[in-house]
N, C-alpha and C. Protein backbone atom coordinates (compact mmCIF):
# COMPACT_ATOMS: atom_id res chain seq x y z
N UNK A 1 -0.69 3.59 7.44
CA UNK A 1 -1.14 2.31 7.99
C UNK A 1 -0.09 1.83 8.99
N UNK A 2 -0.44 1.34 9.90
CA UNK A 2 0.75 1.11 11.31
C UNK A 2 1.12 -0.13 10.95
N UNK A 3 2.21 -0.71 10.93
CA UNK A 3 2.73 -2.08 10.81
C UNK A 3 2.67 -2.97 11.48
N UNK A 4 1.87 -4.36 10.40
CA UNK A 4 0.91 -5.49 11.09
C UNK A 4 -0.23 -5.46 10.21
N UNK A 5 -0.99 -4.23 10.20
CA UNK A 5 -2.29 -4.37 10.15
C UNK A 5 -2.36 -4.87 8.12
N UNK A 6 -1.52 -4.37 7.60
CA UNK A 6 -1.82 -5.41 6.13
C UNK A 6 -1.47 -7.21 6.61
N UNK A 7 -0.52 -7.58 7.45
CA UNK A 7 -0.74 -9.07 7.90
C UNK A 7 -2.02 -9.46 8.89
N UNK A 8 -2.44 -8.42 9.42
CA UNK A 8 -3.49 -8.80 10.38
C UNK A 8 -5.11 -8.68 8.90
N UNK A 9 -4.93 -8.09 7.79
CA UNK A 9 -5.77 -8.38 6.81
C UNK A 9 -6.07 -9.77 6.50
N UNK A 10 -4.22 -9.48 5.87
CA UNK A 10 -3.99 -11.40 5.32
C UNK A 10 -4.87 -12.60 5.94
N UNK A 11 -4.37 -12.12 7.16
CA UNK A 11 -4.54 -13.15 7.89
C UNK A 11 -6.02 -13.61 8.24
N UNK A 12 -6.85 -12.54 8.52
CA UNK A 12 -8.20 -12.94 8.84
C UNK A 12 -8.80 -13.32 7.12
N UNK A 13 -8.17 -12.68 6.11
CA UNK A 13 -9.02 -13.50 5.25
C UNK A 13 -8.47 -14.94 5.11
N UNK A 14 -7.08 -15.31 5.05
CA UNK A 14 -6.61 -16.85 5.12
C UNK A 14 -7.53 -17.59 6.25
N UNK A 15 -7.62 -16.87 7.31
CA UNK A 15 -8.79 -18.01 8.50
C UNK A 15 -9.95 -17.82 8.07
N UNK A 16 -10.48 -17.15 7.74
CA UNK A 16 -11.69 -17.23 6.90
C UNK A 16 -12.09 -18.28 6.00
N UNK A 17 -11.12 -18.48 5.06
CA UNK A 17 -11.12 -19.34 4.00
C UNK A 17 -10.88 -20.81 4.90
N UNK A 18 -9.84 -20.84 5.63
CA UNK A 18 -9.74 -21.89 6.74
C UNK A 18 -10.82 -22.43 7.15
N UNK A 19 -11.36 -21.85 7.99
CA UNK A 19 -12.31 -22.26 8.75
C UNK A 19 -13.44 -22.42 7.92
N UNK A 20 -14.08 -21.75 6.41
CA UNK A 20 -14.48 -22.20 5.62
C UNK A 20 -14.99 -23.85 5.04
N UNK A 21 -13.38 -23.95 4.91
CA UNK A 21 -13.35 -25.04 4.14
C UNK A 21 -13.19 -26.44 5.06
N UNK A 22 -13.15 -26.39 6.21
CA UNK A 22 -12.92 -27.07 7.66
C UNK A 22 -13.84 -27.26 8.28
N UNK A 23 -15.23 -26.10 7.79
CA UNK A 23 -16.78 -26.88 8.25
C UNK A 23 -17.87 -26.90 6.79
N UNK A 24 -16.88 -27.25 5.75
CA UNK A 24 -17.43 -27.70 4.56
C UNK A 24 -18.01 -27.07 3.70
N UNK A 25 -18.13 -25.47 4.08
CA UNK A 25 -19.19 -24.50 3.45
C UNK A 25 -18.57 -23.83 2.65
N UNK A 26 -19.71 -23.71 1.39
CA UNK A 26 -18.87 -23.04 0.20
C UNK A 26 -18.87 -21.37 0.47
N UNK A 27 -18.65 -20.85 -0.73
CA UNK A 27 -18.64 -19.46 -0.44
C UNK A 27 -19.77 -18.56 -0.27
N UNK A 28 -20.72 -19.36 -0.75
CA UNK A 28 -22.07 -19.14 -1.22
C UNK A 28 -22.88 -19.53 -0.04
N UNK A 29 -22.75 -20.58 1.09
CA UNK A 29 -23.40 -21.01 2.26
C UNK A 29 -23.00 -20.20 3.11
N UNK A 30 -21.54 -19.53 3.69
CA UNK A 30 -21.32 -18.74 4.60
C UNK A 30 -21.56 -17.46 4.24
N UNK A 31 -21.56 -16.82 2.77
CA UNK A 31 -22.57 -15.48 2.83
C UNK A 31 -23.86 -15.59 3.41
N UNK A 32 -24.45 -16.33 3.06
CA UNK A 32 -25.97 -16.70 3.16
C UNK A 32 -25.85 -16.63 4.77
N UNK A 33 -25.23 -17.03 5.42
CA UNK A 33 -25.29 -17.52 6.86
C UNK A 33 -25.21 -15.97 7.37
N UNK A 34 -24.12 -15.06 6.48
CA UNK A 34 -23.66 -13.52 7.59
C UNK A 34 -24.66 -12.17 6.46
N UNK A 35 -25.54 -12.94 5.56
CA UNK A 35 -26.44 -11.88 5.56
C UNK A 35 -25.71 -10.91 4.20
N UNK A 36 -24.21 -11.65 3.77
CA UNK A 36 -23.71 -11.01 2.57
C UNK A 36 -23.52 -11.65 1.52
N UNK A 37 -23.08 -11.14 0.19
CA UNK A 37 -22.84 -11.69 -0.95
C UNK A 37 -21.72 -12.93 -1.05
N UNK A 38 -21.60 -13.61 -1.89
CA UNK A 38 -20.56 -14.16 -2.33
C UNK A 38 -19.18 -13.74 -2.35
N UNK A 39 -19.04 -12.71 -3.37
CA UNK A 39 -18.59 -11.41 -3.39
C UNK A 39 -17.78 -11.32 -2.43
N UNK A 40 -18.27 -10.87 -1.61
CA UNK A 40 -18.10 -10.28 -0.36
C UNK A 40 -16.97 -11.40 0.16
N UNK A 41 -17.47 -11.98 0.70
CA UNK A 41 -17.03 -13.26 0.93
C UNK A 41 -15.15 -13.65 0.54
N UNK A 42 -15.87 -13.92 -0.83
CA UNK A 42 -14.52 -14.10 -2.02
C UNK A 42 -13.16 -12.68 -1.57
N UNK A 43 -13.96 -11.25 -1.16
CA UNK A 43 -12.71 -10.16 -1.36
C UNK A 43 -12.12 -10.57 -0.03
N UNK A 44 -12.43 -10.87 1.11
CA UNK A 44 -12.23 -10.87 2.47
C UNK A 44 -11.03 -12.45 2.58
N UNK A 45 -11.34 -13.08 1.74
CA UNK A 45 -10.31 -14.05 1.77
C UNK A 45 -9.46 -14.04 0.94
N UNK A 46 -9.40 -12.90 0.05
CA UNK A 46 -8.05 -12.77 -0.70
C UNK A 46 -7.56 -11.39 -0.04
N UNK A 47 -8.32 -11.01 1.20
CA UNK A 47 -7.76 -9.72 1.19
C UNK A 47 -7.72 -8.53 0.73
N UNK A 48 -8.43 -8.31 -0.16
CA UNK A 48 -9.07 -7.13 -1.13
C UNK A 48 -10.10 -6.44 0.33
N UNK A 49 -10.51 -6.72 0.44
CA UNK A 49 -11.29 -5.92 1.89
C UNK A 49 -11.36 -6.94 3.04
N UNK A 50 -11.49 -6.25 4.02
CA UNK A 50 -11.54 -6.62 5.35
C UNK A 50 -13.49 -6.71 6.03
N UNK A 51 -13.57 -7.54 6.72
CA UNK A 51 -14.61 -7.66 7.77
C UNK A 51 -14.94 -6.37 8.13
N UNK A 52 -16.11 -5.83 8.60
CA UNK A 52 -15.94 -5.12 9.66
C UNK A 52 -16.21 -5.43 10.94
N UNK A 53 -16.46 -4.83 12.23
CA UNK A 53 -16.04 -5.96 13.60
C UNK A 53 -17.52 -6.71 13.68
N UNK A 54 -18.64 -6.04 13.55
CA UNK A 54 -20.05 -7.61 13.27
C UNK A 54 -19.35 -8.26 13.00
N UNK A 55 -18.94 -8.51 11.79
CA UNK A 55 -19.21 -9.43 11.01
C UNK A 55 -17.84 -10.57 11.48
N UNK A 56 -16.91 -9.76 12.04
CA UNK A 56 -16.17 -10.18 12.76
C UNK A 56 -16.18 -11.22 13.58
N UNK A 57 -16.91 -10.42 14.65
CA UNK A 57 -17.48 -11.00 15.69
C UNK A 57 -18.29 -12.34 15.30
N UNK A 58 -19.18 -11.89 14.60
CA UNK A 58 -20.46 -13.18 13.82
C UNK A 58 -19.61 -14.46 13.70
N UNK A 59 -18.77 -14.07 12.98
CA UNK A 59 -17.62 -15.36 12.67
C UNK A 59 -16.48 -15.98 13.84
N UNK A 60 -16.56 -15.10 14.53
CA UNK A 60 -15.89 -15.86 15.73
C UNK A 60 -16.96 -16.20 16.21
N UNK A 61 -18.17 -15.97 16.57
CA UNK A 61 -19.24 -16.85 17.56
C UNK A 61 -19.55 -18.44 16.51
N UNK A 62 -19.75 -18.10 14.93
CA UNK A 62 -20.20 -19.11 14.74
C UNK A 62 -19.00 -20.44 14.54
N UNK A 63 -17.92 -19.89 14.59
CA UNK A 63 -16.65 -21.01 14.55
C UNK A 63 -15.95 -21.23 15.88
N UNK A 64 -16.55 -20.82 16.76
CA UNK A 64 -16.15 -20.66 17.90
C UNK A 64 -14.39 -20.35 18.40
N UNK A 65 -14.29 -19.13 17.99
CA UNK A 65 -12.81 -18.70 18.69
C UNK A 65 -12.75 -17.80 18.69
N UNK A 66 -12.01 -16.74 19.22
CA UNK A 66 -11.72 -15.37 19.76
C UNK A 66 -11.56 -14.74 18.61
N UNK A 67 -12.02 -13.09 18.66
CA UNK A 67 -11.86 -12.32 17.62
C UNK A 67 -10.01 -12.37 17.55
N UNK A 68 -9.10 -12.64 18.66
CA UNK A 68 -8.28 -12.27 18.29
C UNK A 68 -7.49 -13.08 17.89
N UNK A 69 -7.93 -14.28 17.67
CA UNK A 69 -7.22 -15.82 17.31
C UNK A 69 -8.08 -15.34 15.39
N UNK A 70 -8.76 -15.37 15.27
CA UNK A 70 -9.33 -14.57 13.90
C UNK A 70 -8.13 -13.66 13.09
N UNK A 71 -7.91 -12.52 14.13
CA UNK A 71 -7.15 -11.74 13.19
C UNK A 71 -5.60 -11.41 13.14
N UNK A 72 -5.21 -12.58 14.17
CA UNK A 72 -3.74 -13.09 14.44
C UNK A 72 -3.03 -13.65 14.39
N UNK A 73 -3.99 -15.59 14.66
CA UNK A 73 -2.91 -16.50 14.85
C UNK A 73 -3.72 -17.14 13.24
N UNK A 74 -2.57 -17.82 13.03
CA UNK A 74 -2.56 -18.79 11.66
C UNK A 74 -3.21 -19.64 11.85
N UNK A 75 -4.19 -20.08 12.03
CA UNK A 75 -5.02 -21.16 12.56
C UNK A 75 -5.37 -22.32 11.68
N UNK A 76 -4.82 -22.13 10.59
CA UNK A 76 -4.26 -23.80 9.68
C UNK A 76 -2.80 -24.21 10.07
N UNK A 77 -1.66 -23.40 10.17
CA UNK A 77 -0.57 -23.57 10.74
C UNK A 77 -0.26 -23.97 12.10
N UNK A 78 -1.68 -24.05 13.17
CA UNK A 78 -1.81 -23.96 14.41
C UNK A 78 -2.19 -25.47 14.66
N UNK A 79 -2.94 -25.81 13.39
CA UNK A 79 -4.19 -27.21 13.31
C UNK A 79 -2.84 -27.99 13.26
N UNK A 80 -2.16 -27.76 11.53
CA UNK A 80 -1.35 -28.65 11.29
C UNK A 80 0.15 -28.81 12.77
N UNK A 81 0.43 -27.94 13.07
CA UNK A 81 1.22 -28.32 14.12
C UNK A 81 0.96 -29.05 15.62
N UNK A 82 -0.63 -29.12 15.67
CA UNK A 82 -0.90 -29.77 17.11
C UNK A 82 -1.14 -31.68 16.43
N UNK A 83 -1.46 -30.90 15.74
CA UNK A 83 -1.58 -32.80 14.96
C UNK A 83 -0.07 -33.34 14.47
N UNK A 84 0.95 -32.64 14.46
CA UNK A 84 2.78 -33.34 14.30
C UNK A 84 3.20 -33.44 15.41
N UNK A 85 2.27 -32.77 16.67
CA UNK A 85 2.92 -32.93 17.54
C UNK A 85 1.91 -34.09 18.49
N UNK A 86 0.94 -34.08 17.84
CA UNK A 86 0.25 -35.63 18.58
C UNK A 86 0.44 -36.97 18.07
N UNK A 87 0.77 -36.95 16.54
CA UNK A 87 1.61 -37.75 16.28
C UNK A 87 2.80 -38.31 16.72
N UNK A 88 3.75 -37.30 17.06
CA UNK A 88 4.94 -37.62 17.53
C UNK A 88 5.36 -37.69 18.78
C-alpha cells in the first residue's frame, strides 16, 4: 500500500460522516439516497472499507465539493477553522 492512502481512507470516511451529520441525514437516509445499505454506509465511515469512485463521485455531486476535497482535506477541521477565523 503506498503511503497516504490508509489516511486518504480515514479521511473520506471521517467526511462522510461529516458531511452526514451537517445535512442532518442519518445513516439510513444517505444509503437510501446512494442505492446502498446502512451497512455499507456505517463501514465507510469507520474505515473498514472504502467508496468506490461512483459512489464517490455521487457524494461529491450531492454535497457539493470536489472528489478531491472528499478524500483529502479535513473538512470539519476546515469548517471549524474558517469560523475562528471569522470570528476573530
Amino acid at each position: 500500500m503506498y503511503p497516504g492512502v490508509k489516511n486518504m481512507k480515514n479521511m473520506i470516511g471521517r467526511n462522510i460522516k461529516y458531511l452526514r451529520d451537517t445535512h442532518n441525514l442519518s445513516q439510513e437516509q444517505l444509503a437510501e439516497k446512494l442505492g446502498v445499505s446502512r451497512q455499507t454506509i456505517a463501514k465507510w465511515e469507520s474505515g473498514e472499507t472504502t467508496p468506490d469512485i461512483e459512489h464517490c463521485a455521487e457524494l461529491a455531486l450531492m454535497f457539493t465539493i470536489s472528489l478531491d476535497a472528499l478524500a483529502t482535506c479535513p473538512l470539519d477541521d476546515l469548517v471549524t477553522e474558517q469560523n475562528t477565523h471569522a470570528d476573530g
